[in-house]
C-alpha atoms as a PDB file:
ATOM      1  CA  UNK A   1      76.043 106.408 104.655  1.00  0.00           C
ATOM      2  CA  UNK A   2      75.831 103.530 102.491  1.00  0.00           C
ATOM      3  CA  UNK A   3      78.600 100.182 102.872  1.00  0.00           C
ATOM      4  CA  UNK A   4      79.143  98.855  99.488  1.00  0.00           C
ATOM      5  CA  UNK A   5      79.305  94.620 100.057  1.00  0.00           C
ATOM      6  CA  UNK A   6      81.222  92.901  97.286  1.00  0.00           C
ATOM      7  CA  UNK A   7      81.848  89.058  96.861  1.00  0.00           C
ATOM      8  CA  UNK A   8      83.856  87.700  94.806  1.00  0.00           C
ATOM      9  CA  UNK A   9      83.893  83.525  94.064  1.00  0.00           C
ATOM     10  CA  UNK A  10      87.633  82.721  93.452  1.00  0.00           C
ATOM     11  CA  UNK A  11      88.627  79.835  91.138  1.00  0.00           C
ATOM     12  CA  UNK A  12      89.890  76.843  93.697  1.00  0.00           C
ATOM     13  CA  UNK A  13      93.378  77.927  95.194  1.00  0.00           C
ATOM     14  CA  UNK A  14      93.503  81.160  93.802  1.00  0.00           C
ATOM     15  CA  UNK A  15      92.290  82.964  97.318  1.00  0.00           C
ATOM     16  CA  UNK A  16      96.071  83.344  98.597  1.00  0.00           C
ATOM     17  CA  UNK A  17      97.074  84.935  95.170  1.00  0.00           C
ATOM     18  CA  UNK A  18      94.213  87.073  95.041  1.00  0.00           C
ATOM     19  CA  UNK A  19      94.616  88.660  98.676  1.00  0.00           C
ATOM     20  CA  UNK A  20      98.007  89.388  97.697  1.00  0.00           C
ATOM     21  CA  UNK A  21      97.392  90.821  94.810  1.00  0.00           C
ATOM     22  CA  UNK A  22      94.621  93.174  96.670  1.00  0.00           C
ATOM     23  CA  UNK A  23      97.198  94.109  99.471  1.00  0.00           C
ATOM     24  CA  UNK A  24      99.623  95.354  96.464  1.00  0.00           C
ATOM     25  CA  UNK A  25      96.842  97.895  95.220  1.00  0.00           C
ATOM     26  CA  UNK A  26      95.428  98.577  98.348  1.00  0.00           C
ATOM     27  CA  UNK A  27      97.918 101.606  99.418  1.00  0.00           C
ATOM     28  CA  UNK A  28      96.546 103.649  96.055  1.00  0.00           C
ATOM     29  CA  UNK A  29      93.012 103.212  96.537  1.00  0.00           C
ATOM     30  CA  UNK A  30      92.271 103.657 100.291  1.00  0.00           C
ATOM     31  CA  UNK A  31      93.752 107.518  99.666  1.00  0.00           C
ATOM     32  CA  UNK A  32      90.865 108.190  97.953  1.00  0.00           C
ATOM     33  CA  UNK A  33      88.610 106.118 100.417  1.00  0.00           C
ATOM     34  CA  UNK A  34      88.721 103.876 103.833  1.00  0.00           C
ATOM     35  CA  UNK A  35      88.232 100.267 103.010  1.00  0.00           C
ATOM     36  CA  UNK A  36      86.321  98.784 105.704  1.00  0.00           C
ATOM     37  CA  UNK A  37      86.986  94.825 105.959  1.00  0.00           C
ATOM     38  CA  UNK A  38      88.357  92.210 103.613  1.00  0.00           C
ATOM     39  CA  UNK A  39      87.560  88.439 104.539  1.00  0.00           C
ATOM     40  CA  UNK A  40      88.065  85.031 103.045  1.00  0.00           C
ATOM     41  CA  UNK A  41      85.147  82.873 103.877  1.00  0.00           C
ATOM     42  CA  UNK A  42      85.977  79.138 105.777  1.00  0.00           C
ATOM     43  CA  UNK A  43      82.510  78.064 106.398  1.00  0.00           C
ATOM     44  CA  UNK A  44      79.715  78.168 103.615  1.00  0.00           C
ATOM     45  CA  UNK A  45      80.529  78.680 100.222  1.00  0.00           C
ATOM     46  CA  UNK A  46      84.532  78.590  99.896  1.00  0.00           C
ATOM     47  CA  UNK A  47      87.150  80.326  97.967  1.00  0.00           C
ATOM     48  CA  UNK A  48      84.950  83.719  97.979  1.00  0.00           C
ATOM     49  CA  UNK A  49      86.424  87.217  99.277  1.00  0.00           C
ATOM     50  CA  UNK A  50      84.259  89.705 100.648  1.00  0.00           C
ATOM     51  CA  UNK A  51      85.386  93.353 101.106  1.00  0.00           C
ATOM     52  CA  UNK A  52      83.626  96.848 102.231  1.00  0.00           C
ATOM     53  CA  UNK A  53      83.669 100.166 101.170  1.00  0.00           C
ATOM     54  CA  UNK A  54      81.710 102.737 103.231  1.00  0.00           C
ATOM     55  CA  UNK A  55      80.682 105.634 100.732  1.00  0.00           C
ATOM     56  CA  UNK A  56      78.354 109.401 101.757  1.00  0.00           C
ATOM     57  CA  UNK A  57      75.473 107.953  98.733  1.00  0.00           C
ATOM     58  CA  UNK A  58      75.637 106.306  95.745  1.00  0.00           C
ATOM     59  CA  UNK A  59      77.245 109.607  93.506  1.00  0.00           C
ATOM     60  CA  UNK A  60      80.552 109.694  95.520  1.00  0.00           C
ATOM     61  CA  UNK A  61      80.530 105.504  95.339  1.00  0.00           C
ATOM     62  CA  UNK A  62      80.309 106.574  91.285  1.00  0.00           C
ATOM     63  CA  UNK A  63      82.784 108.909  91.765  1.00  0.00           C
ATOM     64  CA  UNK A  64      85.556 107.564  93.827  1.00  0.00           C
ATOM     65  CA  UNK A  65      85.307 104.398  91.391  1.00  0.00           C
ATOM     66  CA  UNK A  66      85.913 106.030  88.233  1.00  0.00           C
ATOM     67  CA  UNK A  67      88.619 108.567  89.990  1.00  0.00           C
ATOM     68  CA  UNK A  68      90.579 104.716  91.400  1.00  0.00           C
ATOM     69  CA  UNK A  69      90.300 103.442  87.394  1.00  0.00           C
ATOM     70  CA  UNK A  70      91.369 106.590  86.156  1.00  0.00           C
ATOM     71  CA  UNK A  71      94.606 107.432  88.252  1.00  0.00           C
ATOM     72  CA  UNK A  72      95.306 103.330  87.355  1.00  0.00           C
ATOM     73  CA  UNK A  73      95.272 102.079  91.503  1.00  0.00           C
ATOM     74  CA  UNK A  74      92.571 100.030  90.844  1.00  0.00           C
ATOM     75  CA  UNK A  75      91.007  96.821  90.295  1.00  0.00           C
ATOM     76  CA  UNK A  76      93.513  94.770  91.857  1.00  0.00           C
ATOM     77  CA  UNK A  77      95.158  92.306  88.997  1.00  0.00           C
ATOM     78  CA  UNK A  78      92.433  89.306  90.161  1.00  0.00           C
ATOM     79  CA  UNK A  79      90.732  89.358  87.048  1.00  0.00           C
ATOM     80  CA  UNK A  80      91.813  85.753  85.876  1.00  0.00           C
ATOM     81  CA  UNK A  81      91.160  84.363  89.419  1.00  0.00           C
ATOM     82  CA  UNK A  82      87.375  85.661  89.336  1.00  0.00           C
ATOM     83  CA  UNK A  83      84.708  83.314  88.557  1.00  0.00           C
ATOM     84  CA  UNK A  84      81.589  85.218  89.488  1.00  0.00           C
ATOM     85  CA  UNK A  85      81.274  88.911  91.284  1.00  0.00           C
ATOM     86  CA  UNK A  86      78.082  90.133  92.994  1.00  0.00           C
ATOM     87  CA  UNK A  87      77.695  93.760  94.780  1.00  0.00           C
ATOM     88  CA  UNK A  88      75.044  95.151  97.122  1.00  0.00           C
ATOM     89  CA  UNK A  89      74.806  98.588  98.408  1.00  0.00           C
ATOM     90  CA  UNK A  90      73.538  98.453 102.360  1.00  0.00           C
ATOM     91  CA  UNK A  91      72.321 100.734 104.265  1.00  0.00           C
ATOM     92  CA  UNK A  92      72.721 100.728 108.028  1.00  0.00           C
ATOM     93  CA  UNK A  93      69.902 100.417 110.903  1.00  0.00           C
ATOM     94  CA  UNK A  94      69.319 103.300 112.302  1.00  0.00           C
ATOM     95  CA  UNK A  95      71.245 101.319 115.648  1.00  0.00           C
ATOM     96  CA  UNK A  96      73.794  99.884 113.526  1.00  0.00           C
ATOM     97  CA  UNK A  97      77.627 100.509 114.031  1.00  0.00           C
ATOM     98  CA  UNK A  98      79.447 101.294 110.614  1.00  0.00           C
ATOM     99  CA  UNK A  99      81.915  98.936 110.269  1.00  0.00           C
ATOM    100  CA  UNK A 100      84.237 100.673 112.442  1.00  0.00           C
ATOM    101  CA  UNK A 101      88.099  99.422 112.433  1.00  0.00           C
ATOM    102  CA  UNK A 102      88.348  97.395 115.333  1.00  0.00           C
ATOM    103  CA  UNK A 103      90.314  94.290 116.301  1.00  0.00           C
ATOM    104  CA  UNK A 104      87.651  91.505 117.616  1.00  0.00           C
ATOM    105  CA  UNK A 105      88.685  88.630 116.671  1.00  0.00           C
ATOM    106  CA  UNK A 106      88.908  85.715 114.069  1.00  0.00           C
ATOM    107  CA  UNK A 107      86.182  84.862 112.835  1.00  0.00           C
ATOM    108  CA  UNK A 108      83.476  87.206 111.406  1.00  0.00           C
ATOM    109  CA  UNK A 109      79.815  85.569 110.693  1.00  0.00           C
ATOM    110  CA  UNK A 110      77.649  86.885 107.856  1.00  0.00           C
ATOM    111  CA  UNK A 111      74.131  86.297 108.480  1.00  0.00           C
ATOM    112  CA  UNK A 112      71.613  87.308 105.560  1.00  0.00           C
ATOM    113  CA  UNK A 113      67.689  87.245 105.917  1.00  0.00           C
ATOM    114  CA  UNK A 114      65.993  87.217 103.329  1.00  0.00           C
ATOM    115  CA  UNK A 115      61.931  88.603 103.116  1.00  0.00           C
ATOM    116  CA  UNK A 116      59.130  89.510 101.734  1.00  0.00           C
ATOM    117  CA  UNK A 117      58.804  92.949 100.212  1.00  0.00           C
ATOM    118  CA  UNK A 118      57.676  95.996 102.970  1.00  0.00           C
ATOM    119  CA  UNK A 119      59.361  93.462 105.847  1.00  0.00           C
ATOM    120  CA  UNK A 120      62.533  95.366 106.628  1.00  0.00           C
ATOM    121  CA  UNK A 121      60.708  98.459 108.623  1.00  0.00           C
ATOM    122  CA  UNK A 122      59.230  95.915 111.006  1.00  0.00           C
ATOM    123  CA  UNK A 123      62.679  93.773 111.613  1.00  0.00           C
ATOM    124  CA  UNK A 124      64.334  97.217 112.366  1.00  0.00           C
ATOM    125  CA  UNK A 125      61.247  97.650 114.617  1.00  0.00           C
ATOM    126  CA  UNK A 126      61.478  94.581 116.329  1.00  0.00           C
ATOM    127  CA  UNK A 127      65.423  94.797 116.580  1.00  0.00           C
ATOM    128  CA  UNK A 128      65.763  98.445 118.052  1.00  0.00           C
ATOM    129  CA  UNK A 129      64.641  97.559 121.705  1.00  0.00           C
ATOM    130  CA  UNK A 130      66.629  94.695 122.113  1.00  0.00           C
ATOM    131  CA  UNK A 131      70.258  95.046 120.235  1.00  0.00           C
ATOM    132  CA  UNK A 132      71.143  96.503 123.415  1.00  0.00           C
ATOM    133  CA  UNK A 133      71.134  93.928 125.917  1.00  0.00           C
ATOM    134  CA  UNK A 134      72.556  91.661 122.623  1.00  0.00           C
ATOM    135  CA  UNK A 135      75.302  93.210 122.237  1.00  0.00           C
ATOM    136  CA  UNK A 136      76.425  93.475 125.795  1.00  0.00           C
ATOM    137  CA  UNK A 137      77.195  89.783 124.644  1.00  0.00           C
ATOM    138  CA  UNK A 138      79.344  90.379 122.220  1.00  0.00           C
ATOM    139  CA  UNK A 139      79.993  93.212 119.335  1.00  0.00           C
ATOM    140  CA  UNK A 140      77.691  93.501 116.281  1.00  0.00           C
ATOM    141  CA  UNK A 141      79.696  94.835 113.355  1.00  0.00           C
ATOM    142  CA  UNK A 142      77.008  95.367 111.117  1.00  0.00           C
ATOM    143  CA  UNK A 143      73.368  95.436 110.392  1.00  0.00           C
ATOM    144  CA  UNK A 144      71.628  96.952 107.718  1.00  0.00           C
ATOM    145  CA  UNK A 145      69.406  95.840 104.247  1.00  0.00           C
ATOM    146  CA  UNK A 146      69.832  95.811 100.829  1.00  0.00           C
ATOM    147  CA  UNK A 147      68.745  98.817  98.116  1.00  0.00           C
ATOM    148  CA  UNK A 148      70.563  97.796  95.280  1.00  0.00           C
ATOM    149  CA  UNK A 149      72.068  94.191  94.390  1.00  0.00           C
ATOM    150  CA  UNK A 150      69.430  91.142  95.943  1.00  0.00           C
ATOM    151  CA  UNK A 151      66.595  93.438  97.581  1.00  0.00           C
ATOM    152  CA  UNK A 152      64.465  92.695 101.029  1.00  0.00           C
ATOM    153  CA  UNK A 153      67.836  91.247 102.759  1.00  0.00           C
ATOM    154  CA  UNK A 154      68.462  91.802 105.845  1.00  0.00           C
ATOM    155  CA  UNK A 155      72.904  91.364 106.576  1.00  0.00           C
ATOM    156  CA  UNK A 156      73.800  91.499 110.257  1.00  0.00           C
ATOM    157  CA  UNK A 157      77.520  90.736 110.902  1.00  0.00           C
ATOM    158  CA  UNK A 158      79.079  89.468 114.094  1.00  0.00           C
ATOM    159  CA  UNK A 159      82.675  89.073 115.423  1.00  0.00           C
ATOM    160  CA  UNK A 160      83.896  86.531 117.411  1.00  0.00           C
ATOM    161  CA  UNK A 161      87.413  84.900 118.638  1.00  0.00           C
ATOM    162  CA  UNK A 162      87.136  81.522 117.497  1.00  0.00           C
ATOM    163  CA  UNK A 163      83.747  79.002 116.497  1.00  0.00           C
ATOM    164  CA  UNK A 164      83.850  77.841 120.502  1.00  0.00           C
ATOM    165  CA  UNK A 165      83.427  81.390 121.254  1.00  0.00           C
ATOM    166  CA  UNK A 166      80.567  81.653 118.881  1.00  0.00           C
ATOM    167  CA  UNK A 167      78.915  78.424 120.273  1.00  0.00           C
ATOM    168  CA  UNK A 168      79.066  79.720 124.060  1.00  0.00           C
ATOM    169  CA  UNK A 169      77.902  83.470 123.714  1.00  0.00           C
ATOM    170  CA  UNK A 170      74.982  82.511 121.269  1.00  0.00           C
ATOM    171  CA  UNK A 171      73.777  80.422 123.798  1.00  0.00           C
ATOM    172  CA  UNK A 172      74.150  82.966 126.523  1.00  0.00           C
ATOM    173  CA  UNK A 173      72.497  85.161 124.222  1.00  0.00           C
ATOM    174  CA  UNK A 174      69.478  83.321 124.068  1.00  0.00           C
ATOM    175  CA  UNK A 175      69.108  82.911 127.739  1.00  0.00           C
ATOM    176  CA  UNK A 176      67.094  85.967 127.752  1.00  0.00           C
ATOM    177  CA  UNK A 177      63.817  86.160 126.646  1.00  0.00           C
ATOM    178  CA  UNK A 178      64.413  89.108 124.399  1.00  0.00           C
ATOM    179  CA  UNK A 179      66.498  87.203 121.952  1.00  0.00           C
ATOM    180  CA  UNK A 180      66.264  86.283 118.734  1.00  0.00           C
ATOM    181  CA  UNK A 181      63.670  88.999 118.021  1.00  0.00           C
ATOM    182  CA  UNK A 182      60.258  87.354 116.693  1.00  0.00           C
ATOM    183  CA  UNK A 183      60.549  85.934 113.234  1.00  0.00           C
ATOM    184  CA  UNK A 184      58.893  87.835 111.020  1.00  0.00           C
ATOM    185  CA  UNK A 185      56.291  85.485 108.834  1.00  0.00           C
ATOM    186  CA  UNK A 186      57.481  86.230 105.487  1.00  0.00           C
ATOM    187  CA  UNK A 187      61.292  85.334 106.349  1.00  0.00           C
ATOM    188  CA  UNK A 188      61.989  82.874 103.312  1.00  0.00           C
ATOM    189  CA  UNK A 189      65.411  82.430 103.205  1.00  0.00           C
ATOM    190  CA  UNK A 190      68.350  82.549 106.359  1.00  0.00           C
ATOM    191  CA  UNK A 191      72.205  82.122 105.109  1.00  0.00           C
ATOM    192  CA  UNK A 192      75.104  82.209 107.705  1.00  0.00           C
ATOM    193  CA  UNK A 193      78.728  82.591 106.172  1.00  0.00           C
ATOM    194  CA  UNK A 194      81.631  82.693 108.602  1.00  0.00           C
ATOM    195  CA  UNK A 195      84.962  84.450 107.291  1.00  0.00           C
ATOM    196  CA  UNK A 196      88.432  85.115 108.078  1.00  0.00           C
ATOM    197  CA  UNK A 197      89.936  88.850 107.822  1.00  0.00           C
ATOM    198  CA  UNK A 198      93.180  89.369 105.869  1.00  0.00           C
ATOM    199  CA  UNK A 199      95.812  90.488 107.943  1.00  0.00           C
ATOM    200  CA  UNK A 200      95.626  94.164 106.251  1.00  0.00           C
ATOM    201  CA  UNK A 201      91.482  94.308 107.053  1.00  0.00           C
ATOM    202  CA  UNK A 202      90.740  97.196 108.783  1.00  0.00           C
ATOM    203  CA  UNK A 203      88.396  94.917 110.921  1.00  0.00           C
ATOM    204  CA  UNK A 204      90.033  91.848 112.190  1.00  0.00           C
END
């Protein structure tokens, strides 16, 4: 599978009108395929959506697009809300979950990693034998890289209830000696974004 990442930078107070607008179209274009999150980001850079679409490859992601503009369900009317738009097609570690509805709480963090080219095999490496015992902690969501949109980036995406809840089980996460995995030397870039799911997410 690949999980199609968008984000969307919203002109200042526009986020409310633009979620709105997104639940109106939403019924029409999840017939044709599952949405997988929407959030409105709170900590890093604000007013930005995010939202997921989980696709088989990139030809039915082609497909499925044109078929939503074609029947009229889709964009959602946010075009004079949208200041910039980026999009990056992910695909998942081979440990990763896939975004899977699922109620876990409010407050989702998006962690991106950037490296060095021919890095990603060796995070996924050093990952594999200890996401296990991590996760016992509390759920990952996501993790995966980039293939198209900002390349060598590693997203990982966990859920929590609240930031206290964040605070606490990081902490007790890094009471063992298997966590974080080893920082690989040509990291050059780590970017944490924490977000709020709509009410109509999927994944909230």
């Amino acid at each position: 599978m690949i999980f199609e990442m968008r984000t969307y930078l919203l002109k200042p107070g526009t986020v409310p009108q633009a979620e709105e607008a997104f639940a109106a179209a939403l019924p029409g274009r999840v017939k044709l395929s599952r949405l997988a999150g929407f959030w409105r980001t709170e900590v890093g850079t604000l007013n930005q959506i995010i939202h997921i679409w989980p696709y088989k490859d990139v030809n039915e992601r082609d497909r499925i697009r044109a078929e939503a503009v074609d029947k009229k369900v889709w964009p959602p009317k946010i075009a004079d809300f949208i200041l910039e738009m980026e999009s990056k097609i992910l695909h998942p570690a081979p440990f990763s979950p896939h975004f899977e509805p699922g109620e876990h709480g409010s407050l989702y963090e998006f962690r991106t990693y950037t490296y060095g080219p021919g890095a990603i095999p060796k995070v996924i490496e050093e990952w594999t034998p200890r996401i296990k015992e991590r996760t016992s902690v509390s759920p990952l969501v996501f993790a995966g890289f980039t293939d198209i949109g900002a390349l060598n980036q590693w997203v990982h995406v966990w859920a929590y209830r609240n930031m206290g809840e964040r605070e606490r089980l990081r902490a007790q996460a890094m009471k063992s000696p298997n966590w974080p995995p080893p920082r690989h030397p040509s990291v050059s870039r780590q970017q944490s974004t924490f977000a709020v799911p709509a009410a109509f997410s999927p994944l909230r």
